[in-house]
PDB file of N, CA and C in Angstrom:
ATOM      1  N   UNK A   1      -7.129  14.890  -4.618  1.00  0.00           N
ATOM      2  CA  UNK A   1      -6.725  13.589  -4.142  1.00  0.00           C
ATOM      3  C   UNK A   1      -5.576  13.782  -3.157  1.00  0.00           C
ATOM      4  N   UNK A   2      -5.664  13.215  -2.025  1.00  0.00           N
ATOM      5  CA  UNK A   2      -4.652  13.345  -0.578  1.00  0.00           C
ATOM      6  C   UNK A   2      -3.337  12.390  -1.241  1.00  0.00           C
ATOM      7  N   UNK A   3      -1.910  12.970  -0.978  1.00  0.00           N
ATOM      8  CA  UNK A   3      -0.684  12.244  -1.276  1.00  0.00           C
ATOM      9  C   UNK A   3      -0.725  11.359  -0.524  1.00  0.00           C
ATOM     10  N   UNK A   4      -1.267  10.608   0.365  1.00  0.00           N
ATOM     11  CA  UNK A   4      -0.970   9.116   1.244  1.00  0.00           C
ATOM     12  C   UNK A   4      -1.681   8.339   0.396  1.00  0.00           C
ATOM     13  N   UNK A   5      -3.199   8.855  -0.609  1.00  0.00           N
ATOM     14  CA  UNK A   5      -3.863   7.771  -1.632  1.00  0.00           C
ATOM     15  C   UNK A   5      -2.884   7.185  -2.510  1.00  0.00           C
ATOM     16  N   UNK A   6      -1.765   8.591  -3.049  1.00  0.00           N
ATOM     17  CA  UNK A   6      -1.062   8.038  -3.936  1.00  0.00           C
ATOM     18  C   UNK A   6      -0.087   7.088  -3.698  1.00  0.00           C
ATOM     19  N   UNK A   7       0.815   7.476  -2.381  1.00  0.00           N
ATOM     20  CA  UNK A   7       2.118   7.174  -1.746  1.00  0.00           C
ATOM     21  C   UNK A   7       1.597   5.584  -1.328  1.00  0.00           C
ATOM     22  N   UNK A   8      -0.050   5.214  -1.228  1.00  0.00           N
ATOM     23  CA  UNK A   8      -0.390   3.820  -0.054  1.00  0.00           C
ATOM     24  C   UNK A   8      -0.360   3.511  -1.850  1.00  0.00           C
ATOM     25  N   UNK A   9      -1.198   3.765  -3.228  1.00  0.00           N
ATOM     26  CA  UNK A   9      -1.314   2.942  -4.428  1.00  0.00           C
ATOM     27  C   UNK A   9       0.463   2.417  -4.685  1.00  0.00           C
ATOM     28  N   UNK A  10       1.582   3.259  -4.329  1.00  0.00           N
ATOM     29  CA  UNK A  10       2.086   2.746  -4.849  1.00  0.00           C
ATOM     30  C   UNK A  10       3.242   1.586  -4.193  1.00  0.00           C
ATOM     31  N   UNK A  11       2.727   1.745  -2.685  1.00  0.00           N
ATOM     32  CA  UNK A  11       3.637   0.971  -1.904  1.00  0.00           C
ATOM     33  C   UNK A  11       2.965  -0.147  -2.100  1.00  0.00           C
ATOM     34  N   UNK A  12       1.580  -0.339  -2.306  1.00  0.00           N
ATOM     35  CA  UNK A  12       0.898  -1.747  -2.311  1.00  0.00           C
ATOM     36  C   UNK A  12       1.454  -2.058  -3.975  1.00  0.00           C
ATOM     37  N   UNK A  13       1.754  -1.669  -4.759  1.00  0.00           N
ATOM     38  CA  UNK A  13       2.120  -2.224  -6.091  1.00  0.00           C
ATOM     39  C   UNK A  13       3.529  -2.452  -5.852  1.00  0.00           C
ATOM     40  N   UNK A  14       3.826  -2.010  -5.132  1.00  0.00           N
ATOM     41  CA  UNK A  14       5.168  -2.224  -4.752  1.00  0.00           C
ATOM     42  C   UNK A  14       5.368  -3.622  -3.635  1.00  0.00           C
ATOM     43  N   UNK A  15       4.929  -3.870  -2.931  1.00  0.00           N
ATOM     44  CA  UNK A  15       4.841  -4.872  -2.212  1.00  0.00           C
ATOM     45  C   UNK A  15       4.429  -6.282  -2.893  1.00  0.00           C
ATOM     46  N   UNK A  16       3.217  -5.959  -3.631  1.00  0.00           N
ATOM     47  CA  UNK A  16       2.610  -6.732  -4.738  1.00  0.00           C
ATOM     48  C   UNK A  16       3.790  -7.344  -5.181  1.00  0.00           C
ATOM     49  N   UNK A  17       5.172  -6.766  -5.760  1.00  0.00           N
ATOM     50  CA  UNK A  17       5.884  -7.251  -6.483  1.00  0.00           C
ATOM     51  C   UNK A  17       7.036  -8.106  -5.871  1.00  0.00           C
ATOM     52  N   UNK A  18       7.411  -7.535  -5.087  1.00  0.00           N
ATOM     53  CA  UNK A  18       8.297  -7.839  -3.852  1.00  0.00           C
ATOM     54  C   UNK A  18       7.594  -9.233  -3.484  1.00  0.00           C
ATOM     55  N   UNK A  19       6.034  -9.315  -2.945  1.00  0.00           N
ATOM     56  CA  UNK A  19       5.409 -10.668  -2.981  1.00  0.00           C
ATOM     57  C   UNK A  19       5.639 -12.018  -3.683  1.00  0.00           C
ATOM     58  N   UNK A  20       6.029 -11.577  -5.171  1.00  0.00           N
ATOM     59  CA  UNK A  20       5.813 -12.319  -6.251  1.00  0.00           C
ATOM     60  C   UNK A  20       7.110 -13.149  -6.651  1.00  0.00           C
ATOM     61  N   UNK A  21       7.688 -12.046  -6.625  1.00  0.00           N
ATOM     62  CA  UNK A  21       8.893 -12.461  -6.710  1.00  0.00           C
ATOM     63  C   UNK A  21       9.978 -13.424  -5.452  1.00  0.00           C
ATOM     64  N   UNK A  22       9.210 -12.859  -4.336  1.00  0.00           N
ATOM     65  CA  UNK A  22       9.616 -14.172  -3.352  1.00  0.00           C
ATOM     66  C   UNK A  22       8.878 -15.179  -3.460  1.00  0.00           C
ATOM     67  N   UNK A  23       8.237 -15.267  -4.249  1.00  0.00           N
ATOM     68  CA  UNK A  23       7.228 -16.522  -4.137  1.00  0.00           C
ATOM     69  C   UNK A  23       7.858 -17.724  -5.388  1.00  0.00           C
ATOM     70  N   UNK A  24       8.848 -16.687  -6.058  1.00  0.00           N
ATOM     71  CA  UNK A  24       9.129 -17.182  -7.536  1.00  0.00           C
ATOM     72  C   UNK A  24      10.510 -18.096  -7.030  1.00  0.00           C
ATOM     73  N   UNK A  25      11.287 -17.119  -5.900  1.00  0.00           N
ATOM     74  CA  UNK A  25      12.713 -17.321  -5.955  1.00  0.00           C
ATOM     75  C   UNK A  25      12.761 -18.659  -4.349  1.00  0.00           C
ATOM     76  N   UNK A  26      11.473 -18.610  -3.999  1.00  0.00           N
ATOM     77  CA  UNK A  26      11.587 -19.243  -3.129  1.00  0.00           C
ATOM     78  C   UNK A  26      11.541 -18.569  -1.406  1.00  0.00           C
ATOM     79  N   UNK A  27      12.082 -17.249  -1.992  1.00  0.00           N
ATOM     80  CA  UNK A  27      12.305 -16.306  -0.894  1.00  0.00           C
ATOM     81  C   UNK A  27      11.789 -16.538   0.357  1.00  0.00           C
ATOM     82  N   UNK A  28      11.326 -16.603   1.384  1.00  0.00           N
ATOM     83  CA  UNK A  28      10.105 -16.374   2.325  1.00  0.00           C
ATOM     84  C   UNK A  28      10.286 -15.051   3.021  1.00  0.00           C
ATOM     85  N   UNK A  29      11.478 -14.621   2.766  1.00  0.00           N
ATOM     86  CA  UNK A  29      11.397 -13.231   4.007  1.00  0.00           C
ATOM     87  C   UNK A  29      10.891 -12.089   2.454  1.00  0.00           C
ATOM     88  N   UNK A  30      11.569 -12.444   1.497  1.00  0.00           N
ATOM     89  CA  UNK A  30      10.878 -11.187   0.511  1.00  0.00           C
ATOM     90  C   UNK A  30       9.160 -11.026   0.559  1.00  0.00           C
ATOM     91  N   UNK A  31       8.884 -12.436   0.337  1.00  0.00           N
ATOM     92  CA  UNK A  31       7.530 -12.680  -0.002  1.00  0.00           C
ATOM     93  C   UNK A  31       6.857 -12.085   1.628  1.00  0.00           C
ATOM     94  N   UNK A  32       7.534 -11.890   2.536  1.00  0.00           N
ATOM     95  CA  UNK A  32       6.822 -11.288   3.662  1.00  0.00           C
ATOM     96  C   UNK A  32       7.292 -10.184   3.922  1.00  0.00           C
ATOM     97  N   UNK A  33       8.015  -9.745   3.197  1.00  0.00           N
ATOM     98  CA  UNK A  33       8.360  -8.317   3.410  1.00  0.00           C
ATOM     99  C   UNK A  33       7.689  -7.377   2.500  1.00  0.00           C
ATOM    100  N   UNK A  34       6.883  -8.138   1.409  1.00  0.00           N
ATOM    101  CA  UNK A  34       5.987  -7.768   0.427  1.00  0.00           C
ATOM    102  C   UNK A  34       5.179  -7.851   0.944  1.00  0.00           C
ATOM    103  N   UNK A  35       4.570  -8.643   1.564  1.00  0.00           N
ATOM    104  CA  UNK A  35       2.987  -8.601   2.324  1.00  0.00           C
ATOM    105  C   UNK A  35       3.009  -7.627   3.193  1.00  0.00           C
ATOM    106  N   UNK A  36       3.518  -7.546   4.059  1.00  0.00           N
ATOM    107  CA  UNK A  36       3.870  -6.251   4.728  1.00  0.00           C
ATOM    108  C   UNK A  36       3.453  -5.053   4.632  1.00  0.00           C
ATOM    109  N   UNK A  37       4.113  -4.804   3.566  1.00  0.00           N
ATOM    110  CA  UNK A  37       4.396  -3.385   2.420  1.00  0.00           C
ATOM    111  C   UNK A  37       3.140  -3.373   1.628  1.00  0.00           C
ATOM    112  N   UNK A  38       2.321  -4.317   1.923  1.00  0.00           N
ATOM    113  CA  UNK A  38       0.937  -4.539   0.646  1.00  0.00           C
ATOM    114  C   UNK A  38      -0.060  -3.778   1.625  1.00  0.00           C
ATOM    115  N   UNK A  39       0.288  -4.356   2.793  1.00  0.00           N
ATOM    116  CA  UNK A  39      -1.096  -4.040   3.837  1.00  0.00           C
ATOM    117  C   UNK A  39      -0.638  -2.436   4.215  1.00  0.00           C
ATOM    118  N   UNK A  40       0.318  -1.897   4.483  1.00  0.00           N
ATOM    119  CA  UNK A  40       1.475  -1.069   4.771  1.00  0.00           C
ATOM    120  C   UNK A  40       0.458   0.167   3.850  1.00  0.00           C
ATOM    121  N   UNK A  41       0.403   0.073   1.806  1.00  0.00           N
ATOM    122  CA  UNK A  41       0.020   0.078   1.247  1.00  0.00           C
ATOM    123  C   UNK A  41      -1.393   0.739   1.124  1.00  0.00           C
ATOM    124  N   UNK A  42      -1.915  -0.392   2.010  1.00  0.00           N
ATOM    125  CA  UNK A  42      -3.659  -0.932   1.964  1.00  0.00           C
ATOM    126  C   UNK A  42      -3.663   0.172   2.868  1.00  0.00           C
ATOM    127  N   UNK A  43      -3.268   0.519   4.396  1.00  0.00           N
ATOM    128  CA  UNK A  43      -3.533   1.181   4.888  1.00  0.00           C
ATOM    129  C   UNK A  43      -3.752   2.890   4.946  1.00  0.00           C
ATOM    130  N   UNK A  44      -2.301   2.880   4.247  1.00  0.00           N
ATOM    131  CA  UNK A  44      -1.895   4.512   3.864  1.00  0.00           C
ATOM    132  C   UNK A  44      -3.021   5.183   2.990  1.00  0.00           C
ATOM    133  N   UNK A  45      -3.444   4.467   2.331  1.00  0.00           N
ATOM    134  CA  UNK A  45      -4.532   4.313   0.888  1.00  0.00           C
ATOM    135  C   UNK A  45      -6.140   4.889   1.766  1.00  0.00           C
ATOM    136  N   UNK A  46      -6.343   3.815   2.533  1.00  0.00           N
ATOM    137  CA  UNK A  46      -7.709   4.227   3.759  1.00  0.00           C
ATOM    138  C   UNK A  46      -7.110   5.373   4.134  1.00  0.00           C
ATOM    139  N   UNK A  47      -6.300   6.284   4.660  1.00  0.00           N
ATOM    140  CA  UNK A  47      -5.723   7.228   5.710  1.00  0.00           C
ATOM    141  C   UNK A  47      -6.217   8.143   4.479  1.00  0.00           C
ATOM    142  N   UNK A  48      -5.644   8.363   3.200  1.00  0.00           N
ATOM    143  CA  UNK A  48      -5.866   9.175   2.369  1.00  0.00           C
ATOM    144  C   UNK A  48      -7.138   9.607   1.829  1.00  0.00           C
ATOM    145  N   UNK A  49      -7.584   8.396   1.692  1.00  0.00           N
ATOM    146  CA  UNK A  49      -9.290   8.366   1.800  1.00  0.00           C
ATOM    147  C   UNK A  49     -10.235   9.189   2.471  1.00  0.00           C
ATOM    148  N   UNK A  50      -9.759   8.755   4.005  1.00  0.00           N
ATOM    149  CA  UNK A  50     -10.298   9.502   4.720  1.00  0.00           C
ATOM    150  C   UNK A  50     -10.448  11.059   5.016  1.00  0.00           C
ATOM    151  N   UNK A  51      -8.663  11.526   4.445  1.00  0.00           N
ATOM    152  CA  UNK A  51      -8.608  12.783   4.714  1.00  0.00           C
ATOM    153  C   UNK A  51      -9.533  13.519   3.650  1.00  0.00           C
ATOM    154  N   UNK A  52      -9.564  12.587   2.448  1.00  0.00           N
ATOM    155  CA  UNK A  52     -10.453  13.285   1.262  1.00  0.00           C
ATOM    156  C   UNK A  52     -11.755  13.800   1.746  1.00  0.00           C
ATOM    157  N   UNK A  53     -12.203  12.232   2.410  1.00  0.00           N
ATOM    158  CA  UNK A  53     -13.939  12.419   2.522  1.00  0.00           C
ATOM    159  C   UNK A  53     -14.196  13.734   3.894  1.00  0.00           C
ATOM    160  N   UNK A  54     -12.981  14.313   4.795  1.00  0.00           N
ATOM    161  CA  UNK A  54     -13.306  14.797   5.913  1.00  0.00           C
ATOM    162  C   UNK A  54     -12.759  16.559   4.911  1.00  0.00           C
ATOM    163  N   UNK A  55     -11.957  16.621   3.846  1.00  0.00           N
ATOM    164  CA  UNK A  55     -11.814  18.201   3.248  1.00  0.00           C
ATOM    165  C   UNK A  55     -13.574  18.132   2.850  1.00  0.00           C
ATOM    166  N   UNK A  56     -13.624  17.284   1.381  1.00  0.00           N
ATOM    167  CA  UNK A  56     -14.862  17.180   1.220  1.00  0.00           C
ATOM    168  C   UNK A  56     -16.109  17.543   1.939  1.00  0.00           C
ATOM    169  N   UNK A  57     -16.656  17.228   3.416  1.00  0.00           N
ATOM    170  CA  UNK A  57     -16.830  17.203   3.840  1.00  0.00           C
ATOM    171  C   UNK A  57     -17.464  18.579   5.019  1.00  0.00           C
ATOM    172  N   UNK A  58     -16.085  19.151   4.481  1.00  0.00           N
ATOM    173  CA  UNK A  58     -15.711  20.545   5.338  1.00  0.00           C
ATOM    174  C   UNK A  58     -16.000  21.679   4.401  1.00  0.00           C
ATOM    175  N   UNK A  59     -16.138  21.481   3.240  1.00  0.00           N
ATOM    176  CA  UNK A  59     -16.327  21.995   2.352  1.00  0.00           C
ATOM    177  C   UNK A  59     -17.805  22.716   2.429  1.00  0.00           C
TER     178      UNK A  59
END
């Protein structure tokens, strides 16, 4: 498993929360600084993916 799968699972759980909690406190810049960090997340996650399926691949 590529470290950006892990590093994107945990920035999107991380953002996730950051989301929630601006949503709780009223926040609007948390709650978008969590979305951010979700997609941020989402992306790193595909990047890692990819590098898997292209070792795999090479294999």
């Amino acid at each position: 498993m590529d470290k950006n799968r892990v590093k994107g699972a945990v920035k999107e759980a991380s953002g996730s929360i950051k989301e929630v909690a601006g949503k709780l406190t009223g926040n609007d810049r948390l709650r978008a600084e969590g979305a951010a960090e979700k997609v941020e997340g989402k992306i790193q996650t595909k990047i890692g993916k990819v590098t898997d399926a292209v070792k795999n691949a090479l294999r």
